[in-house]
Each structure stands twice: as C-alpha cells, then as structure tokens.
C-alpha atoms as a PDB file:
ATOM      1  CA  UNK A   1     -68.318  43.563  78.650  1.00  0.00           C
ATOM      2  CA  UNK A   2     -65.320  45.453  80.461  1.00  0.00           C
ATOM      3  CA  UNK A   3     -63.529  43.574  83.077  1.00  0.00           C
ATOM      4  CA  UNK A   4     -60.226  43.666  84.693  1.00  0.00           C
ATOM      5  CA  UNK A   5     -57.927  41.666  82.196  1.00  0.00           C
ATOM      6  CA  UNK A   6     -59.618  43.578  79.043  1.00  0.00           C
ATOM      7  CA  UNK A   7     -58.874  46.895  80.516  1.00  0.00           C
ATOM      8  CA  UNK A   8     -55.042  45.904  81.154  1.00  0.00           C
ATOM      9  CA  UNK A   9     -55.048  44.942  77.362  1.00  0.00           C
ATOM     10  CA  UNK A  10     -56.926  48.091  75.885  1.00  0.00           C
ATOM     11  CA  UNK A  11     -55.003  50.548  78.137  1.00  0.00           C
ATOM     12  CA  UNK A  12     -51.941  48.617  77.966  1.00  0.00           C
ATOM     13  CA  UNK A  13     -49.933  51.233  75.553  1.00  0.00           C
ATOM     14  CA  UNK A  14     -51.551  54.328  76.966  1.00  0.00           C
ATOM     15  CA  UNK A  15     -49.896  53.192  80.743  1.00  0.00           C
ATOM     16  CA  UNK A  16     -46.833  52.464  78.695  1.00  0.00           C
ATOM     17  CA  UNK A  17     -46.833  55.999  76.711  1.00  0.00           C
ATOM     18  CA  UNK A  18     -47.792  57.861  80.335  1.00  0.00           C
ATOM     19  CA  UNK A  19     -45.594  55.302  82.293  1.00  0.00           C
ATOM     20  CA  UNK A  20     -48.146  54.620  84.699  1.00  0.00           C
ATOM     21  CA  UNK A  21     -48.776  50.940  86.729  1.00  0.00           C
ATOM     22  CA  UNK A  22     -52.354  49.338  86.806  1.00  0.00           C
ATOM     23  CA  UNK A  23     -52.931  48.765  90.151  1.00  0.00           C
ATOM     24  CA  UNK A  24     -56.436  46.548  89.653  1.00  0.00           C
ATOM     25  CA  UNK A  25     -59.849  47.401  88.383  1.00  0.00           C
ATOM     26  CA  UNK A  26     -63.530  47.014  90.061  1.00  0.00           C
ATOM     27  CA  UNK A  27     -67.106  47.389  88.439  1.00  0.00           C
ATOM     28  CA  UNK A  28     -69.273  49.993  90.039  1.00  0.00           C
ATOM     29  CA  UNK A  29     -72.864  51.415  88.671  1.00  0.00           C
ATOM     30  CA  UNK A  30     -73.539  54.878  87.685  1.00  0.00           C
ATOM     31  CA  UNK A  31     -76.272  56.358  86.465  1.00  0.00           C
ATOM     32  CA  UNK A  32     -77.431  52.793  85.494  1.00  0.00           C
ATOM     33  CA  UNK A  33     -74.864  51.918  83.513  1.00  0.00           C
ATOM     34  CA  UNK A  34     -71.458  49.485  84.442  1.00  0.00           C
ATOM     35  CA  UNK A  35     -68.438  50.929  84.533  1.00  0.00           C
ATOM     36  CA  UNK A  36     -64.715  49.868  85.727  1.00  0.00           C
ATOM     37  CA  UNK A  37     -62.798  51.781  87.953  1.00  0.00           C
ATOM     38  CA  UNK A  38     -59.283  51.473  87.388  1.00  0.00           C
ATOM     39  CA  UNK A  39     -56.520  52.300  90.088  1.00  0.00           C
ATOM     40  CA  UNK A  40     -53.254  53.835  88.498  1.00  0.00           C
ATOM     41  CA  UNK A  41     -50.035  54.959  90.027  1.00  0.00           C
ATOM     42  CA  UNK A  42     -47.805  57.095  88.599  1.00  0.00           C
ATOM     43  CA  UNK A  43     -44.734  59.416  89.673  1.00  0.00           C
ATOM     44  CA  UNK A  44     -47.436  61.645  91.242  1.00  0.00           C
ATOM     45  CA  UNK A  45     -48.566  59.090  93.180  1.00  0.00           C
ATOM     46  CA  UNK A  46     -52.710  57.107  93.044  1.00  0.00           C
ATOM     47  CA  UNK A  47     -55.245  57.946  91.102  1.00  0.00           C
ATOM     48  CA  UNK A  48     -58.361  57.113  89.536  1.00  0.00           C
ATOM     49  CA  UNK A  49     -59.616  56.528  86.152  1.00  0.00           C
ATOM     50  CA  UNK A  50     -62.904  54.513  84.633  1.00  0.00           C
ATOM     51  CA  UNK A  51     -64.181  53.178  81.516  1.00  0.00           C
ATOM     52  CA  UNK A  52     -67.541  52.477  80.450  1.00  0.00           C
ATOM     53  CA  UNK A  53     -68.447  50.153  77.597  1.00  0.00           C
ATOM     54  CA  UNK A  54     -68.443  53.549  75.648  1.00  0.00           C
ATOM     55  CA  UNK A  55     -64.665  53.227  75.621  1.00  0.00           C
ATOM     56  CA  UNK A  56     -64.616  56.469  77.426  1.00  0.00           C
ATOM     57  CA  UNK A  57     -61.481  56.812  79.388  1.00  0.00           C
ATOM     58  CA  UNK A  58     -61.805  59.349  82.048  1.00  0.00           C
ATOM     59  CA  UNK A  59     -59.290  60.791  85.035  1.00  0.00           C
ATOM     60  CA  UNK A  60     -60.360  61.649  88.427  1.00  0.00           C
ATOM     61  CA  UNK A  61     -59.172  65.394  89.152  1.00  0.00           C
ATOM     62  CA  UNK A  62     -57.428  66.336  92.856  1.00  0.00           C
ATOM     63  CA  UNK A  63     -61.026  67.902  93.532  1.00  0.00           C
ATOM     64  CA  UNK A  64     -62.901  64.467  92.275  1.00  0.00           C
ATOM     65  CA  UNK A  65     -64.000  65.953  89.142  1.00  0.00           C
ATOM     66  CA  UNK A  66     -63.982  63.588  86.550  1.00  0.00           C
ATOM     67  CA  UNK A  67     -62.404  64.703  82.865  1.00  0.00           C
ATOM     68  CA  UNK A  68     -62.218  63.136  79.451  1.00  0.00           C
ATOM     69  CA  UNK A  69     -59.007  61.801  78.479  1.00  0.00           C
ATOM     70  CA  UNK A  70     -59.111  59.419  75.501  1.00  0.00           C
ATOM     71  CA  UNK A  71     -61.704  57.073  73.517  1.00  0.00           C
ATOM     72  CA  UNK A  72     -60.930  53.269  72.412  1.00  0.00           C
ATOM     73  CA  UNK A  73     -63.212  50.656  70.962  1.00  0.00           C
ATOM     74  CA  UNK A  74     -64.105  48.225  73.429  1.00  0.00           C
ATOM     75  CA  UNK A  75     -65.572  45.703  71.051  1.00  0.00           C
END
C-alpha cells in the first residue's frame, strides 16, 4: 500500500532528474480505488501528481486534465 514516505522513496530520482520538491502526499478514492495525491513544486510553481498502486504516475494539466507520465513497481 502507497503512503507518503513510500512515494518520497519511489519518486525520489524522478524529483531529482526534473528538480522538483515533494511538498506532502494525501490518499483520496477514485473510482473505488486508493490513490495518493502528491503536491510538487517546481520552477513553474505547484502542481499535482498521483499514484495508484498501479505505479501509474500521472500530472495534473493547467486545465485539470490528468496525463500519463511514467510507470514504477510499487511492490
């Protein structure tokens, strides 16, 4: 199961690579299933991301769509 510290460890070289700072994560529900929601800033300023136990990494757009970024094993 995702939580807060686990994300800062899976994502850890991805912030590095995009030099973005993890802000803090919480757990929501969509669609039935738990996911984190992840708040990033980076030098165009806060944004949204989330990860399911799918190790789907997705990015909130300026419009609120949400877009595939990268996958990772969770396990």
């Amino acid at each position: 199961m995702l939580n807060e510290e686990r994300l800062k460890i899976i994502l850890e070289k991805y912030f590095e690579r995009n030099h973005l700072i993890f802000e803090g994560a919480y757990p929501i529900k969509e669609n039935g299933e738990r996911k984190m929601i992840i708040r990033v800033f980076g030098k165009k300023g806060n944004f949204l991301m989330k990860m399911g136990n799918d190790g789907k990494l997705w990015c909130q757009s300026l419009k609120g769509k949400w877009f595939l970024i990268e996958s990772y094993a969770t396990e």
